[in-house]
Protein backbone atom coordinates (compact mmCIF):
# COMPACT_ATOMS: atom_id res chain seq x y z
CA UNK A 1 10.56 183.98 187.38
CA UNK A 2 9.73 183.94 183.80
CA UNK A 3 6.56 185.51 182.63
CA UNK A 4 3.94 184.48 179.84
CA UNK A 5 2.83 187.54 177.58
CA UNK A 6 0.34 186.98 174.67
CA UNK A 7 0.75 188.75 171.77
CA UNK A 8 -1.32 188.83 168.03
CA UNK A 9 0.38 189.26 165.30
CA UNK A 10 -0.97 189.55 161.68
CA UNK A 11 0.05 187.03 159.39
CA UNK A 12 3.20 188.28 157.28
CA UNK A 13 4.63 189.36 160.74
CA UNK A 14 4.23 185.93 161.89
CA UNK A 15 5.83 184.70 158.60
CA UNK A 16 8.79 187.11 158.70
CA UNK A 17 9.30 186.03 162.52
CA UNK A 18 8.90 182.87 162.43
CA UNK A 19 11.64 182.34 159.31
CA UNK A 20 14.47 184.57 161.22
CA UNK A 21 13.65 182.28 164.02
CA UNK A 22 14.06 179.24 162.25
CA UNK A 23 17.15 180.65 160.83
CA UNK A 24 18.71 181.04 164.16
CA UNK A 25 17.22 177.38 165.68
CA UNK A 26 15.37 179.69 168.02
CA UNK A 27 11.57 178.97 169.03
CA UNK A 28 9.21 181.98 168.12
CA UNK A 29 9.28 183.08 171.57
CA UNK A 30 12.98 183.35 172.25
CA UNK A 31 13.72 185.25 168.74
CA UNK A 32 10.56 187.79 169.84
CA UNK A 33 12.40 187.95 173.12
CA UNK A 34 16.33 188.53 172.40
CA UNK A 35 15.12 190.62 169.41
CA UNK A 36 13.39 192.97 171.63
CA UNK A 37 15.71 193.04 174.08
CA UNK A 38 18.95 193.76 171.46
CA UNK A 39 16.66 196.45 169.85
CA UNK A 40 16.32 197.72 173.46
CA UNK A 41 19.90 197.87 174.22
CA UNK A 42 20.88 199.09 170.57
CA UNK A 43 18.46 202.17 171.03
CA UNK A 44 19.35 203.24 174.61
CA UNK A 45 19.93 206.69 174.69
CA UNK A 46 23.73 206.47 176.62
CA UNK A 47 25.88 203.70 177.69
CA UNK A 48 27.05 204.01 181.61
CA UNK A 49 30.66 205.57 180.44
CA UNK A 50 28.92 208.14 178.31
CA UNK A 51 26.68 209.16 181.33
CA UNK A 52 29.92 208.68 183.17
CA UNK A 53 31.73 211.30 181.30
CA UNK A 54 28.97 213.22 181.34
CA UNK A 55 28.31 213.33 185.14
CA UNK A 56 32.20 214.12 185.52
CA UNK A 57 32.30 217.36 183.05
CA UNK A 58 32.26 220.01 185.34
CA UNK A 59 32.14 223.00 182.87
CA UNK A 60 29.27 221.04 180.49
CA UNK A 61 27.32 220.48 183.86
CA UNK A 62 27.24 224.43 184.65
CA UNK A 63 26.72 225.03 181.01
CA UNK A 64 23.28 222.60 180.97
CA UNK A 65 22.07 224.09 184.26
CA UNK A 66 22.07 227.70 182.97
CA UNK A 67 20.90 226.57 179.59
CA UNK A 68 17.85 224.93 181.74
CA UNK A 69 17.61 228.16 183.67
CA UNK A 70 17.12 230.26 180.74
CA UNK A 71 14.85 228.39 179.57
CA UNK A 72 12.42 228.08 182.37
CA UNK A 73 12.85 231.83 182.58
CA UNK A 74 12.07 232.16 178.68
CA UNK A 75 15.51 233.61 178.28
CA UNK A 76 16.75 233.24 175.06
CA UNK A 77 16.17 231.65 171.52
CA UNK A 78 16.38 228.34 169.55
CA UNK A 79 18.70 228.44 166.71
């Protein structure tokens, strides 16, 4: 079910919003929403195939988990 936030924004933000929505034929609301929600998606740190291959890489797997090892132990230096 759909949720109502409140938000304040100062005026130039509200300006600069409320012309890309108009842009689009979006209300205010639904260009805050799909804008968030595209920066969201854009900015995620891996898409599922990435953490796919990941998850499937044997060898980089062992290679993380002694990496992590030495450095809970304080083994080791940044370079």
């Amino acid at each position: 079910m759909p949720k109502t936030i409140t938000m304040r924004l100062d005026d130039d933000a509200y300006r600069l919003f409320q012309t890309y929505a108009d842009r689009d034929n979006r209300s205010l609301s639904n260009f805050i929403e799909t804008a968030a929600l595209r920066f969201i998606r854009e900015t995620e740190t891996l898409e599922a195939y990435e953490m796919a291959e990941i998850q499937g890489n044997a060898a980089l797997n062992a290679s993380l988990k002694r990496g992590l090892r030495d450095a809970k132990g304080k083994r080791g230096s940044f370079v």
